[in-house]
N, C-alpha and C. Protein backbone atom coordinates (compact mmCIF):
# COMPACT_ATOMS: atom_id res chain seq x y z
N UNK A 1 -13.70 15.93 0.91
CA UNK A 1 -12.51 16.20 1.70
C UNK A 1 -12.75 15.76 3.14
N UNK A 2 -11.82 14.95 4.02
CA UNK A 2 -11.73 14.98 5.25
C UNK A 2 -11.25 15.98 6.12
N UNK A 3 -12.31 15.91 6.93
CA UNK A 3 -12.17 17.28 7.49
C UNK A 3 -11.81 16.41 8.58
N UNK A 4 -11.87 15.27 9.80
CA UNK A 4 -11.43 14.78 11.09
C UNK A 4 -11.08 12.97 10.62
N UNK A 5 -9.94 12.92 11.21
CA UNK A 5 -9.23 11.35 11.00
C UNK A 5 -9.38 10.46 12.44
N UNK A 6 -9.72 9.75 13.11
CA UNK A 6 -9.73 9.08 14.12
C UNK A 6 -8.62 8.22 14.09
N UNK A 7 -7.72 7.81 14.98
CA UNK A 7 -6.45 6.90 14.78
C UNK A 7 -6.58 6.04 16.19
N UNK A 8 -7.05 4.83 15.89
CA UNK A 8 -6.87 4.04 17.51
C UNK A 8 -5.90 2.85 17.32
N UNK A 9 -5.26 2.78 18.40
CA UNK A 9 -4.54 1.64 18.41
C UNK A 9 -4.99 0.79 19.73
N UNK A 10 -4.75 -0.89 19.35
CA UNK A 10 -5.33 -1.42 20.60
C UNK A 10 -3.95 -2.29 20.72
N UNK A 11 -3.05 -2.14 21.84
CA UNK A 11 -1.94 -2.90 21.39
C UNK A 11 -2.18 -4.18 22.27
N UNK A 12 -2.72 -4.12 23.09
CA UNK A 12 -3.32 -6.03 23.05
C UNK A 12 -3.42 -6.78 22.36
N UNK A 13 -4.26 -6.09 21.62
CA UNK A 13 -5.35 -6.62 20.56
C UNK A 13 -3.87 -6.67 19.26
N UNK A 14 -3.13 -5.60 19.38
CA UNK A 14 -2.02 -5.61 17.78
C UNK A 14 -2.96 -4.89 16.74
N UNK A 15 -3.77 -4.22 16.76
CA UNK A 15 -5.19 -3.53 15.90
C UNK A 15 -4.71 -2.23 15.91
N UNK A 16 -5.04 -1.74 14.64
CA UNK A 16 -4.85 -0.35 14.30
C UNK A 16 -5.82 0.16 13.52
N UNK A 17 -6.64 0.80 13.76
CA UNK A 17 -7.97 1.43 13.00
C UNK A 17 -7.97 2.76 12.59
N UNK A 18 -7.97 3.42 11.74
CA UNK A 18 -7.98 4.34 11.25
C UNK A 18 -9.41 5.09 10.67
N UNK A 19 -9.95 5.83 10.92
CA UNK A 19 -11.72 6.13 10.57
C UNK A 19 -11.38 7.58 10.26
N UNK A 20 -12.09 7.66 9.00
CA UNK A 20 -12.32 8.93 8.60
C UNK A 20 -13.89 9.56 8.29
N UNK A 21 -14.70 8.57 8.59
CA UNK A 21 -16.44 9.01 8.96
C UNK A 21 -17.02 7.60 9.90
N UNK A 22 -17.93 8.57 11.00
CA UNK A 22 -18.33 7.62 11.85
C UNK A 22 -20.05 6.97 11.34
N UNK A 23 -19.56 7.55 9.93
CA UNK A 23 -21.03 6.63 9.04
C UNK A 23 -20.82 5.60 9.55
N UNK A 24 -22.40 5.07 9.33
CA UNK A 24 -22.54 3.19 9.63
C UNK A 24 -22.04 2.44 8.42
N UNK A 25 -21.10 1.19 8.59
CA UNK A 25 -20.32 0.55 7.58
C UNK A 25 -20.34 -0.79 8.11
N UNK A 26 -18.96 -1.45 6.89
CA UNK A 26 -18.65 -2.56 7.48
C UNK A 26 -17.53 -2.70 6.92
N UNK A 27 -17.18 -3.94 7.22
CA UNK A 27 -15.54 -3.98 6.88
C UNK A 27 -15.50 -5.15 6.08
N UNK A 28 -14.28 -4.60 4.69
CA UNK A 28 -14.28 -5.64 3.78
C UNK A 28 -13.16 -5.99 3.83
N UNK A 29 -12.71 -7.22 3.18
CA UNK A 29 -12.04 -7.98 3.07
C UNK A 29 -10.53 -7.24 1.51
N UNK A 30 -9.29 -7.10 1.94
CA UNK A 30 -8.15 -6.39 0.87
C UNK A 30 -7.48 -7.82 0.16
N UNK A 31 -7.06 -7.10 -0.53
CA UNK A 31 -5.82 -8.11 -1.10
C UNK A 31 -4.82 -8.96 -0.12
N UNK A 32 -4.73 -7.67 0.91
CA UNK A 32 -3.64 -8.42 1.97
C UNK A 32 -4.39 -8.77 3.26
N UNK A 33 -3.69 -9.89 3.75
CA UNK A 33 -4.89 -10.61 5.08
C UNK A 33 -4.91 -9.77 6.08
N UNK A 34 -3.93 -8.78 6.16
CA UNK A 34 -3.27 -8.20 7.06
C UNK A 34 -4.45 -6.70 7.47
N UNK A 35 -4.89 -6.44 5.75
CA UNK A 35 -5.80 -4.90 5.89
C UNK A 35 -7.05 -4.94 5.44
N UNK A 36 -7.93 -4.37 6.52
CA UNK A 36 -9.55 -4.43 5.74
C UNK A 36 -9.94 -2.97 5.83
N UNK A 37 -10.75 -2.58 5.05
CA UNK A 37 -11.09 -1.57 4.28
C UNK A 37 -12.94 -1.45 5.20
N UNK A 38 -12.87 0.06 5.97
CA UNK A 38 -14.17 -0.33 6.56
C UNK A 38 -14.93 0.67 4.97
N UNK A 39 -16.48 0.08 4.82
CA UNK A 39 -17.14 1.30 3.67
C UNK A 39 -18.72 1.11 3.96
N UNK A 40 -19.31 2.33 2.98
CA UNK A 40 -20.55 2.22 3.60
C UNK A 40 -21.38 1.38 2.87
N UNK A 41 -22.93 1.29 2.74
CA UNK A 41 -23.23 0.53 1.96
C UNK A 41 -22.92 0.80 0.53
N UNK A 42 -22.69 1.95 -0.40
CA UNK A 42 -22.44 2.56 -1.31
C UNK A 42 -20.92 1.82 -1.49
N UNK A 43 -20.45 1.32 -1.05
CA UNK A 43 -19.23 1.15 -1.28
C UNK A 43 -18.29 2.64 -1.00
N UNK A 44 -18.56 3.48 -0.51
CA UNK A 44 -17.38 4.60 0.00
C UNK A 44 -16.57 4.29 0.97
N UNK A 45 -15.40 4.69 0.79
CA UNK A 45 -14.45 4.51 1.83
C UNK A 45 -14.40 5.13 3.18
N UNK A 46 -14.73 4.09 4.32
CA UNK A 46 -14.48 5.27 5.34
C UNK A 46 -13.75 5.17 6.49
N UNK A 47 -13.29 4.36 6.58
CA UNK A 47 -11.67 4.20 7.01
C UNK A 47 -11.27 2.61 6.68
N UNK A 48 -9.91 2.08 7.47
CA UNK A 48 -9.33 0.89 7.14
C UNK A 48 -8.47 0.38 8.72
N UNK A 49 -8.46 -0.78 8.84
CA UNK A 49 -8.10 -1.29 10.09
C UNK A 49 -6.91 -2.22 9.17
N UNK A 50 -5.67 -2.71 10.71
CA UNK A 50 -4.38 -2.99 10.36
C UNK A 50 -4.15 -4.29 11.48
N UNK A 51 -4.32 -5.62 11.26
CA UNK A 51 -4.27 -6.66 12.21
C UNK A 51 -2.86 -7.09 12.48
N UNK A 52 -1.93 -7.09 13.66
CA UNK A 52 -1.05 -7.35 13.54
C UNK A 52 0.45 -6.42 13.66
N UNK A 53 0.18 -5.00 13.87
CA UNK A 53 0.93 -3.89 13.15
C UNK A 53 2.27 -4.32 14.02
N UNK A 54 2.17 -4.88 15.39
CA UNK A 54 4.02 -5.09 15.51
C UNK A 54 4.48 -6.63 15.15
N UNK A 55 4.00 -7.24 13.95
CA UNK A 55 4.64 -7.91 13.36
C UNK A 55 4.97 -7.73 12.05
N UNK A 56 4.74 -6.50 11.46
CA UNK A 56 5.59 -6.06 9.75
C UNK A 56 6.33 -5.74 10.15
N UNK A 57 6.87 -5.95 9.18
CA UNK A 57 8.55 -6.16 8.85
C UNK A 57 8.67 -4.78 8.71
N UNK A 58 10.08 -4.25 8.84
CA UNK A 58 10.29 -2.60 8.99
C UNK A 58 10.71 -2.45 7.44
N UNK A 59 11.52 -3.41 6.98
CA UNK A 59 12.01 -3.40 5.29
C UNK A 59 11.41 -3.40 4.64
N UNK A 60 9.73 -3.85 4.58
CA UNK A 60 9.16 -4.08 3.44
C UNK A 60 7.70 -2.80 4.15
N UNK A 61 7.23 -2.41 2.76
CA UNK A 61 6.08 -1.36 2.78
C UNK A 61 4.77 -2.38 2.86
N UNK A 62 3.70 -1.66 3.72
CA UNK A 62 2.52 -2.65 3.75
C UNK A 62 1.83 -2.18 2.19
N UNK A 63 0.77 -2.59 1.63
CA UNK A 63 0.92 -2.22 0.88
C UNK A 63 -0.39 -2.81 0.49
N UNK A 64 -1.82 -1.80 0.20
CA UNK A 64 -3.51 -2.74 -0.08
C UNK A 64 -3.87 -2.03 -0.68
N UNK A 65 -4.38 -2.21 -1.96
CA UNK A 65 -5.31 -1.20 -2.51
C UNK A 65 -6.56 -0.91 -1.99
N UNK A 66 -7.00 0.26 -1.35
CA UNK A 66 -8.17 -0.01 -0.71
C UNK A 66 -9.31 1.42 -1.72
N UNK A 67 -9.98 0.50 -2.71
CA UNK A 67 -10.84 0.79 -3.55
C UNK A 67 -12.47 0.47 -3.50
N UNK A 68 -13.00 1.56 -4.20
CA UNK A 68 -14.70 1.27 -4.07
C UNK A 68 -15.04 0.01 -4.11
């Protein structure tokens, strides 16, 4: 269970990071170009970053499976 969520936005940058452990990771590569999935070496999830966030479209849902 998550017990603390970190939420940063860099709006220069258009970056949106989301962290739910400040374990050491890295960031992988989603289905969509748009979302990467940060995890640890185990492959656990421990948060996911968003490139771009004021250019989606408001009509359509973003949408990544972000899996082990």
């Amino acid at each position: 269970m998550v017990s603390n969520v970190k939420v940063y936005f860099d709006k220069e940058g258009d970056y949106l990071e989301v962290t739910f452990s400040d374990q050491p990771g890295y960031m992988r590569e989603t289905e969509n170009e748009a979302i990467r999935s940060r995890v640890d070496q185990d492959g656990n999830l421990l948060g996911f970053s968003v490139l771009g966030v004021s250019k989606l479209q408001n009509d359509k849902p973003l949408i990544a499976e972000l899996i082990r």
